[in-house]
PDB file of N, CA and C in Angstrom:
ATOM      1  N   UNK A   1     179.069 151.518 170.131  1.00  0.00           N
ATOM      2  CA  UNK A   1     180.011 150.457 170.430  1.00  0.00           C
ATOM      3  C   UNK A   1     181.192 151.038 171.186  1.00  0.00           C
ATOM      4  N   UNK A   2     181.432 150.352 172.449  1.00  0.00           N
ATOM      5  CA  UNK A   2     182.514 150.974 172.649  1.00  0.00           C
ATOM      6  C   UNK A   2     184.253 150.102 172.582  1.00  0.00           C
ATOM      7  N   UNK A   3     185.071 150.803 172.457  1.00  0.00           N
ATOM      8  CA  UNK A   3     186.522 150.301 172.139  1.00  0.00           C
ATOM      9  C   UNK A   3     187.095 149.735 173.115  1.00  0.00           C
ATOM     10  N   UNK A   4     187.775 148.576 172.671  1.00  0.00           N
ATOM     11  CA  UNK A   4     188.033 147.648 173.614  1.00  0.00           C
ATOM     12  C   UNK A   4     189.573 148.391 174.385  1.00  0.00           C
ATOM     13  N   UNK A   5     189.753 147.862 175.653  1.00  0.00           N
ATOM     14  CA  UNK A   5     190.574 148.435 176.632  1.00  0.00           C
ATOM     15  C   UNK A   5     191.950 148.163 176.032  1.00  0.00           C
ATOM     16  N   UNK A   6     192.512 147.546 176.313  1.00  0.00           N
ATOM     17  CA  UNK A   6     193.498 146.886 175.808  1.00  0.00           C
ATOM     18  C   UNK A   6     194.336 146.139 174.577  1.00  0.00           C
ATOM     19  N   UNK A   7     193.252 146.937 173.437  1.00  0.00           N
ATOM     20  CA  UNK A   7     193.739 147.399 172.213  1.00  0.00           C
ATOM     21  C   UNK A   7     193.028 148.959 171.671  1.00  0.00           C
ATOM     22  N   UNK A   8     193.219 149.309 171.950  1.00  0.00           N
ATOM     23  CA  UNK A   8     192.304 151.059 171.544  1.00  0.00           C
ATOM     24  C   UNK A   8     192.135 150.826 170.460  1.00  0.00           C
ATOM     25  N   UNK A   9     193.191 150.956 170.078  1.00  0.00           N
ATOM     26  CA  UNK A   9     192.862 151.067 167.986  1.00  0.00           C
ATOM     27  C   UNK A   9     191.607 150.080 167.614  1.00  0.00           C
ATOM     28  N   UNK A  10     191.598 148.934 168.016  1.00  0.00           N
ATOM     29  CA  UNK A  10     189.703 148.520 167.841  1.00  0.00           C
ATOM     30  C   UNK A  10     188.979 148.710 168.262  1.00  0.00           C
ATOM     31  N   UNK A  11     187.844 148.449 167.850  1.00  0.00           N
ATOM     32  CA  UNK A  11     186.827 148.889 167.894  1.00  0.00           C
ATOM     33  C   UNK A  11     185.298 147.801 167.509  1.00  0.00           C
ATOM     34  N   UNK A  12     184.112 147.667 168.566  1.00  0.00           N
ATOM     35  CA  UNK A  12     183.670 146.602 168.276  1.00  0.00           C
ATOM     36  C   UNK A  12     183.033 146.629 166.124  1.00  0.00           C
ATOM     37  N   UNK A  13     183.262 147.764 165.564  1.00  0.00           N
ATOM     38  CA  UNK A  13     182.522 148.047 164.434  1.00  0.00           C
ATOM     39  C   UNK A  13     183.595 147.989 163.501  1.00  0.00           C
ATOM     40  N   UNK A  14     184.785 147.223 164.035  1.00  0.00           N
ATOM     41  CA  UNK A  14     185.796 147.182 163.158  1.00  0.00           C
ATOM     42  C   UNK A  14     185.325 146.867 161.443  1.00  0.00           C
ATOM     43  N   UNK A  15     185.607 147.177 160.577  1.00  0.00           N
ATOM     44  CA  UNK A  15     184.826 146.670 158.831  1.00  0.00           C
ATOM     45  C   UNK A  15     186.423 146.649 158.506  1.00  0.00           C
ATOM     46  N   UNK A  16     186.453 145.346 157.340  1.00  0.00           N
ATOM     47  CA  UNK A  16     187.551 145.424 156.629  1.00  0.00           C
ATOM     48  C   UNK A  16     186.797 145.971 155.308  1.00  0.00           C
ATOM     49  N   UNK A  17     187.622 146.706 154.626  1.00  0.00           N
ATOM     50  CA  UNK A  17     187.189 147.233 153.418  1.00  0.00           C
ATOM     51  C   UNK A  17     187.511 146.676 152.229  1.00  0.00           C
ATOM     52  N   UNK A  18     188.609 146.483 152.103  1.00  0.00           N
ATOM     53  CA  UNK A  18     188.573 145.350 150.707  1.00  0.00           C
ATOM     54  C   UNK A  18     188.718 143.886 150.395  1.00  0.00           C
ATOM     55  N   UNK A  19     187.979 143.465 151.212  1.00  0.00           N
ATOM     56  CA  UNK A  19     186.907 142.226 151.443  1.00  0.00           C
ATOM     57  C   UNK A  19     186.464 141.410 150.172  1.00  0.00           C
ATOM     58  N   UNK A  20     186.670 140.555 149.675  1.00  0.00           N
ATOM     59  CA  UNK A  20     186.337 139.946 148.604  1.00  0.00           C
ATOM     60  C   UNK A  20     184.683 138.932 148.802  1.00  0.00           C
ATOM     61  N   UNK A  21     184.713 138.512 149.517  1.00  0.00           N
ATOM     62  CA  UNK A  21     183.472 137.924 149.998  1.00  0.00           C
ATOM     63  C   UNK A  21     183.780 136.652 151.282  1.00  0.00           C
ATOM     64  N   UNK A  22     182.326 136.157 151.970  1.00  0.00           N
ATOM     65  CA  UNK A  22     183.145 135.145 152.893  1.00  0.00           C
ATOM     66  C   UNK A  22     183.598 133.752 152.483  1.00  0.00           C
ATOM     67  N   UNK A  23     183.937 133.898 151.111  1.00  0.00           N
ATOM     68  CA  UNK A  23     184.951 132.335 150.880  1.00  0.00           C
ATOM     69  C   UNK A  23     185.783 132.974 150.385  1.00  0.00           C
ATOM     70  N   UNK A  24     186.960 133.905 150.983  1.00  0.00           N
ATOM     71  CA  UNK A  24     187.892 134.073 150.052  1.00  0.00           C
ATOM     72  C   UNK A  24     189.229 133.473 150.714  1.00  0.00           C
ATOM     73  N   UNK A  25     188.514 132.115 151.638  1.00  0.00           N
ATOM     74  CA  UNK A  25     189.435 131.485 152.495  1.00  0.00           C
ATOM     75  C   UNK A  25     190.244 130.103 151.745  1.00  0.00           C
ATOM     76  N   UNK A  26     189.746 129.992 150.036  1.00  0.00           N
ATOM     77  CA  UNK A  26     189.887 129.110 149.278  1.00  0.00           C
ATOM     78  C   UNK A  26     191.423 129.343 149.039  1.00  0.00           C
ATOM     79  N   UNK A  27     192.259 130.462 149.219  1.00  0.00           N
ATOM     80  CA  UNK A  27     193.705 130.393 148.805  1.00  0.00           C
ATOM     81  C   UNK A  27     193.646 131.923 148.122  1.00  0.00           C
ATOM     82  N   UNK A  28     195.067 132.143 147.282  1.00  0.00           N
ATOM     83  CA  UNK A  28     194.879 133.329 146.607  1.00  0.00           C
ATOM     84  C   UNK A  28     194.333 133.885 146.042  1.00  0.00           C
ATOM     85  N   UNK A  29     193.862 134.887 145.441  1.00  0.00           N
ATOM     86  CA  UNK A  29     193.119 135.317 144.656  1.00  0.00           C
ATOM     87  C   UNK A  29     193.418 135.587 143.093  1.00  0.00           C
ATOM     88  N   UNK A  30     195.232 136.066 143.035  1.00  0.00           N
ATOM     89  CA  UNK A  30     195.487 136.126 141.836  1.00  0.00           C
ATOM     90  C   UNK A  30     196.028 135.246 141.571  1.00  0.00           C
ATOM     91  N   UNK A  31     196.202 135.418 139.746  1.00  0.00           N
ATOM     92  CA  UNK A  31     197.172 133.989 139.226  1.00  0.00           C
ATOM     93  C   UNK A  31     198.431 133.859 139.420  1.00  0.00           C
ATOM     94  N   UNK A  32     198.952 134.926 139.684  1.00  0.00           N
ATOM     95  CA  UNK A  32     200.855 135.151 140.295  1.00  0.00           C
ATOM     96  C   UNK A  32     201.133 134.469 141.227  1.00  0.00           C
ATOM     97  N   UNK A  33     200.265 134.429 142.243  1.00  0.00           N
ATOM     98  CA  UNK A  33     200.365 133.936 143.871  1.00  0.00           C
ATOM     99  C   UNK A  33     199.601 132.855 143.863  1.00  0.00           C
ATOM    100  N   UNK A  34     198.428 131.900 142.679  1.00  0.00           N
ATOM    101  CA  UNK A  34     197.703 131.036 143.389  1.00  0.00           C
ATOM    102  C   UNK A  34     198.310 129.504 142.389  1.00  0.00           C
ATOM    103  N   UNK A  35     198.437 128.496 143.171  1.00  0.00           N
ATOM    104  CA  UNK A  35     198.899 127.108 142.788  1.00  0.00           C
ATOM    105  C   UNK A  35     198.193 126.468 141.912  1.00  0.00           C
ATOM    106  N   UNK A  36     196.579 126.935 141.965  1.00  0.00           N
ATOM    107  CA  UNK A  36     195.480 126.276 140.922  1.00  0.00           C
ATOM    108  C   UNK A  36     195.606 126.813 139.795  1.00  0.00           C
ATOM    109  N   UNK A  37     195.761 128.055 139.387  1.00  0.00           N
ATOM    110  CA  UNK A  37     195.565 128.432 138.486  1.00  0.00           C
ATOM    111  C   UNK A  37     197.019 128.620 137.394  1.00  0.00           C
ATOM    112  N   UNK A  38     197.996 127.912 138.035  1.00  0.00           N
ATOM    113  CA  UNK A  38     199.662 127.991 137.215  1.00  0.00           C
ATOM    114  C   UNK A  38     199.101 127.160 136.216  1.00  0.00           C
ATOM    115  N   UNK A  39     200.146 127.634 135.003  1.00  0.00           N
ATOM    116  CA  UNK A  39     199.975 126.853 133.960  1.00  0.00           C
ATOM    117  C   UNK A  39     201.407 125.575 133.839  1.00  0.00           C
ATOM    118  N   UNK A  40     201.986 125.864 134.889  1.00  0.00           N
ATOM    119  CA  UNK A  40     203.319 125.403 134.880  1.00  0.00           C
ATOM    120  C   UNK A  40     203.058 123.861 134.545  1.00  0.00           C
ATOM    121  N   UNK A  41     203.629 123.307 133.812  1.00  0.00           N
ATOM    122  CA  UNK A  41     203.376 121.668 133.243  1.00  0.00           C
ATOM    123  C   UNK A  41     204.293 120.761 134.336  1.00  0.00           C
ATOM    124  N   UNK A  42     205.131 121.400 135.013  1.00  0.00           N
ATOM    125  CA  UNK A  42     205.937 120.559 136.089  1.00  0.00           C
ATOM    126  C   UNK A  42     204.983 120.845 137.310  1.00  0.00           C
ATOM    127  N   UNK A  43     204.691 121.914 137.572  1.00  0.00           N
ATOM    128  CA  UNK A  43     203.602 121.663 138.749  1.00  0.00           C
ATOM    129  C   UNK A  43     202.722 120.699 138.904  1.00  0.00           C
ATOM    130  N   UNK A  44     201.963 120.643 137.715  1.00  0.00           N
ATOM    131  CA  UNK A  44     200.518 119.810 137.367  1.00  0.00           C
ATOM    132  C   UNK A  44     201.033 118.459 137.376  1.00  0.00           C
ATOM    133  N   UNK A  45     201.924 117.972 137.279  1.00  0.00           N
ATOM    134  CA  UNK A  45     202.936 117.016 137.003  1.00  0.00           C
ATOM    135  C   UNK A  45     202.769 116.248 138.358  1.00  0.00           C
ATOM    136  N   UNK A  46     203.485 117.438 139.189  1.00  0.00           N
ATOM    137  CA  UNK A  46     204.061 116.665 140.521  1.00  0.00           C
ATOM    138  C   UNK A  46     202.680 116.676 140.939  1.00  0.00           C
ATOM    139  N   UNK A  47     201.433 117.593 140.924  1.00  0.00           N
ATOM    140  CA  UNK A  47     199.891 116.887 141.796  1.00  0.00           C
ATOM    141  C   UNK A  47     199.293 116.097 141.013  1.00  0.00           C
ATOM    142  N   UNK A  48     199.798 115.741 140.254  1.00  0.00           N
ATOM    143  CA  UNK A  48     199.044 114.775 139.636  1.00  0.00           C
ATOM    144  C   UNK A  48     199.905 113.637 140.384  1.00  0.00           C
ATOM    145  N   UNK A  49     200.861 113.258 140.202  1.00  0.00           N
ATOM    146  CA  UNK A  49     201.585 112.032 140.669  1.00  0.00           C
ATOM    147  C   UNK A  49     201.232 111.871 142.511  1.00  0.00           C
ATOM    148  N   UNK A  50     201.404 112.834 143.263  1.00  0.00           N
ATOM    149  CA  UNK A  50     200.885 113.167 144.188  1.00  0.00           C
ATOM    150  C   UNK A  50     199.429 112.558 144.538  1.00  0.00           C
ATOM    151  N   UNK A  51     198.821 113.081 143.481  1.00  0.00           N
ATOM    152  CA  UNK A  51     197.023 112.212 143.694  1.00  0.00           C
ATOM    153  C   UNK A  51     197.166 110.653 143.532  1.00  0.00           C
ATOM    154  N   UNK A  52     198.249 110.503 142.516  1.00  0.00           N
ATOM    155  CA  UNK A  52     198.704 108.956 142.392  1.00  0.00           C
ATOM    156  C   UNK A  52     198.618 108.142 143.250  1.00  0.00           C
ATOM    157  N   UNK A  53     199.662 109.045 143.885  1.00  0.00           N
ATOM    158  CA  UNK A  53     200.595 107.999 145.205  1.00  0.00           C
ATOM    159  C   UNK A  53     199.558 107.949 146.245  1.00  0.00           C
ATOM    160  N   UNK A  54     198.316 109.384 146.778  1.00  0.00           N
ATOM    161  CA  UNK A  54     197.653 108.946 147.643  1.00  0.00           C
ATOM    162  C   UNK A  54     196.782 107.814 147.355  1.00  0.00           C
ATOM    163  N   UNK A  55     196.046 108.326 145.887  1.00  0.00           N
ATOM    164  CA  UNK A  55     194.690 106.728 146.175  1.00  0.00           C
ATOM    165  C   UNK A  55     195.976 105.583 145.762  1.00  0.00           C
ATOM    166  N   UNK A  56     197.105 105.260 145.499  1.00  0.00           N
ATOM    167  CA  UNK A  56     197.894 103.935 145.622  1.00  0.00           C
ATOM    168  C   UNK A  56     197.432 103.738 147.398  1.00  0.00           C
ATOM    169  N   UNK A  57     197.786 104.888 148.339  1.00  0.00           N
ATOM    170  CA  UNK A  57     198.240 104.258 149.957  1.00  0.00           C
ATOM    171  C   UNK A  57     196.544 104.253 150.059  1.00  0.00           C
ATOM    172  N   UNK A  58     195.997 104.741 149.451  1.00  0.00           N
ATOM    173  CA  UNK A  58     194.220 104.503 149.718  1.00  0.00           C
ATOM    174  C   UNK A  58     193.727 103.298 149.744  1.00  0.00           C
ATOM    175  N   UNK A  59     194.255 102.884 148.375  1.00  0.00           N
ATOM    176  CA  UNK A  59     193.814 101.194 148.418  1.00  0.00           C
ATOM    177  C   UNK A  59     194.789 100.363 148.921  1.00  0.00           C
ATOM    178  N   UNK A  60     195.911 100.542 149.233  1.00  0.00           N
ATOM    179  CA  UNK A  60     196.406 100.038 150.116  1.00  0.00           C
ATOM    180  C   UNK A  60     195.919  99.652 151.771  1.00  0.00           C
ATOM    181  N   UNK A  61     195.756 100.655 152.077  1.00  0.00           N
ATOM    182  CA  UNK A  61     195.397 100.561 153.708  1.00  0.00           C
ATOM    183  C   UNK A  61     193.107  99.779 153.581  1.00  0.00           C
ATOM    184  N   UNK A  62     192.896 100.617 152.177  1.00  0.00           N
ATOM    185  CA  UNK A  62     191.609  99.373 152.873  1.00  0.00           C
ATOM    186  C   UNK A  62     191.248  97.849 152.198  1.00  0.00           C
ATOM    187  N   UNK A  63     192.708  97.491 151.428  1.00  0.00           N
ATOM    188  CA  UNK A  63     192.743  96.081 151.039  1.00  0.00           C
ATOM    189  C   UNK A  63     193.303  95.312 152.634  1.00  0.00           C
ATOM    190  N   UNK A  64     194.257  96.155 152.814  1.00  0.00           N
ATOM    191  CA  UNK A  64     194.570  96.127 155.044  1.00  0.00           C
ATOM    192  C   UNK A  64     193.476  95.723 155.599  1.00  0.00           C
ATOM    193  N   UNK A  65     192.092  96.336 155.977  1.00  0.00           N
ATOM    194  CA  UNK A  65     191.130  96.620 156.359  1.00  0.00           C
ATOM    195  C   UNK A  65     190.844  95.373 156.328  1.00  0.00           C
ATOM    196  N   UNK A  66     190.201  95.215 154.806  1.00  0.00           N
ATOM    197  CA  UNK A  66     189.969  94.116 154.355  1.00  0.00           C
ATOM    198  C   UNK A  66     190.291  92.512 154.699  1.00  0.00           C
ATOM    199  N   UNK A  67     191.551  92.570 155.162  1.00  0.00           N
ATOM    200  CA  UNK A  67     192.005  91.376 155.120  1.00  0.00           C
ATOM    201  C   UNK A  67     191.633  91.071 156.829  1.00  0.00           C
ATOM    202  N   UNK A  68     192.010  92.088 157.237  1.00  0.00           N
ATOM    203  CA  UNK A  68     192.064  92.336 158.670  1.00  0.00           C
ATOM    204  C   UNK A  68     190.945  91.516 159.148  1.00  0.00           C
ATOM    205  N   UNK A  69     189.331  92.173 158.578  1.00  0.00           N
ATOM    206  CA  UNK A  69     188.274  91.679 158.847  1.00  0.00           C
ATOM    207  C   UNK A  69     188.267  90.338 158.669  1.00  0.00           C
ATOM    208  N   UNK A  70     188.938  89.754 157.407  1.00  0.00           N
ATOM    209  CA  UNK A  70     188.888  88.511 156.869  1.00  0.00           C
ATOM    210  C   UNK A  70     189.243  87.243 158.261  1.00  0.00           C
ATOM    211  N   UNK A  71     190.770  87.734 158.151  1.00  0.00           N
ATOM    212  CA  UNK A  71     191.151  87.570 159.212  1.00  0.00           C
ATOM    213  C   UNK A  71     190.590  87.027 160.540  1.00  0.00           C
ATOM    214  N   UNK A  72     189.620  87.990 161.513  1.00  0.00           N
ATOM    215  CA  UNK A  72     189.102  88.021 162.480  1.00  0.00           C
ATOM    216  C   UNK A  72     187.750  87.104 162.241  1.00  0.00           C
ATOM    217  N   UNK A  73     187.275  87.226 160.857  1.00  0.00           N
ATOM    218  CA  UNK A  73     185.962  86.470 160.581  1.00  0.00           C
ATOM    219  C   UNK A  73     186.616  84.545 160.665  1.00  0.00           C
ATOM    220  N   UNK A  74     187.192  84.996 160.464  1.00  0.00           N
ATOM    221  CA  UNK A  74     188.259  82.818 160.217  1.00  0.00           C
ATOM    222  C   UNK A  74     188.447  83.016 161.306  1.00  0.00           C
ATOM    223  N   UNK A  75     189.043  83.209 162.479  1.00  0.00           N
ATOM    224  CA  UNK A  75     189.153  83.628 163.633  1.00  0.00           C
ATOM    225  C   UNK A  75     188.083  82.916 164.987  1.00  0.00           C
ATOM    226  N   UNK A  76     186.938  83.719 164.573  1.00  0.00           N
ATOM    227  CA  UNK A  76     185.952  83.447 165.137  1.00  0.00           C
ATOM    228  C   UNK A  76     185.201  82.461 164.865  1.00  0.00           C
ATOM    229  N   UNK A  77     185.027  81.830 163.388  1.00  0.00           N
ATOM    230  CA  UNK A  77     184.993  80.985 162.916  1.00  0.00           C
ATOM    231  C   UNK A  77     185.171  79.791 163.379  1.00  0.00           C
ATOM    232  N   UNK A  78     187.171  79.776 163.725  1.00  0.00           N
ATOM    233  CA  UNK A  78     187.388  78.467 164.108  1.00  0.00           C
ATOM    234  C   UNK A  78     187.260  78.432 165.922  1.00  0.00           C
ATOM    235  N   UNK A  79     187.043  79.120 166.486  1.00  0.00           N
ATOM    236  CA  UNK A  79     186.924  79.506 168.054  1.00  0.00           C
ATOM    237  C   UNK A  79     185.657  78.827 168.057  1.00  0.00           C
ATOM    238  N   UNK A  80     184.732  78.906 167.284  1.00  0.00           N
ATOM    239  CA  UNK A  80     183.300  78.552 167.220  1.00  0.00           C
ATOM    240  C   UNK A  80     182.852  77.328 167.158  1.00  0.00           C
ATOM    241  N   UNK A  81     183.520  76.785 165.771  1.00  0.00           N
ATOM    242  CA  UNK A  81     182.854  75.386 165.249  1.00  0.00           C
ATOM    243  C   UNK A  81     184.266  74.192 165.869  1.00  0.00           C
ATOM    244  N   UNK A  82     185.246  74.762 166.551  1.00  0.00           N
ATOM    245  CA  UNK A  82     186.264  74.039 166.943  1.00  0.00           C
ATOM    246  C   UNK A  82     185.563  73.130 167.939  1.00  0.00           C
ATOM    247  N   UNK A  83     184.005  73.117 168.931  1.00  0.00           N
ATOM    248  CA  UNK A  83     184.109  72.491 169.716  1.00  0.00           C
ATOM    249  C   UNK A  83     183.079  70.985 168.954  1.00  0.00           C
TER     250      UNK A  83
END
């Protein structure tokens, strides 16, 4: 393999060595540094309320949807049988 020009120090056989495996793209690894694994009761707190508030705007936007269609179906409806 030869080393690339314009960085010497690499090399195409570059290896990282302490490598955990290829999903170690999930977040930290230890419990000091990782958000899943706190035991903190105010953390869990705020993602929990957090998960709240999203499926609240979840069913919000497809009761939206919903109506929307409704909407357009009466719509066409009266465009239709109006003549």
């Amino acid at each position: 393999m030869e080393k690339s020009k314009s960085f010497p120090q690499y090399s195409a056989g570059f290896v990282i060595e302490n490598r955990p495996g290829p999903y170690s793209f999930n977040g930290p690894m230890t419990k000091e540094q990782g958000f899943g694994a706190s035991n903190d009761p105010e953390m869990k707190r705020k993602k929990r309320i957090a998960a709240y508030n999203m499926f609240t705007k979840e069913g919000k936007v497809k009761a939206s949807v919903r109506e929307s269609f409704k909407w357009i179906k009466a719509k066409i409806d009266d465009v239709r049988y109006s003549f």
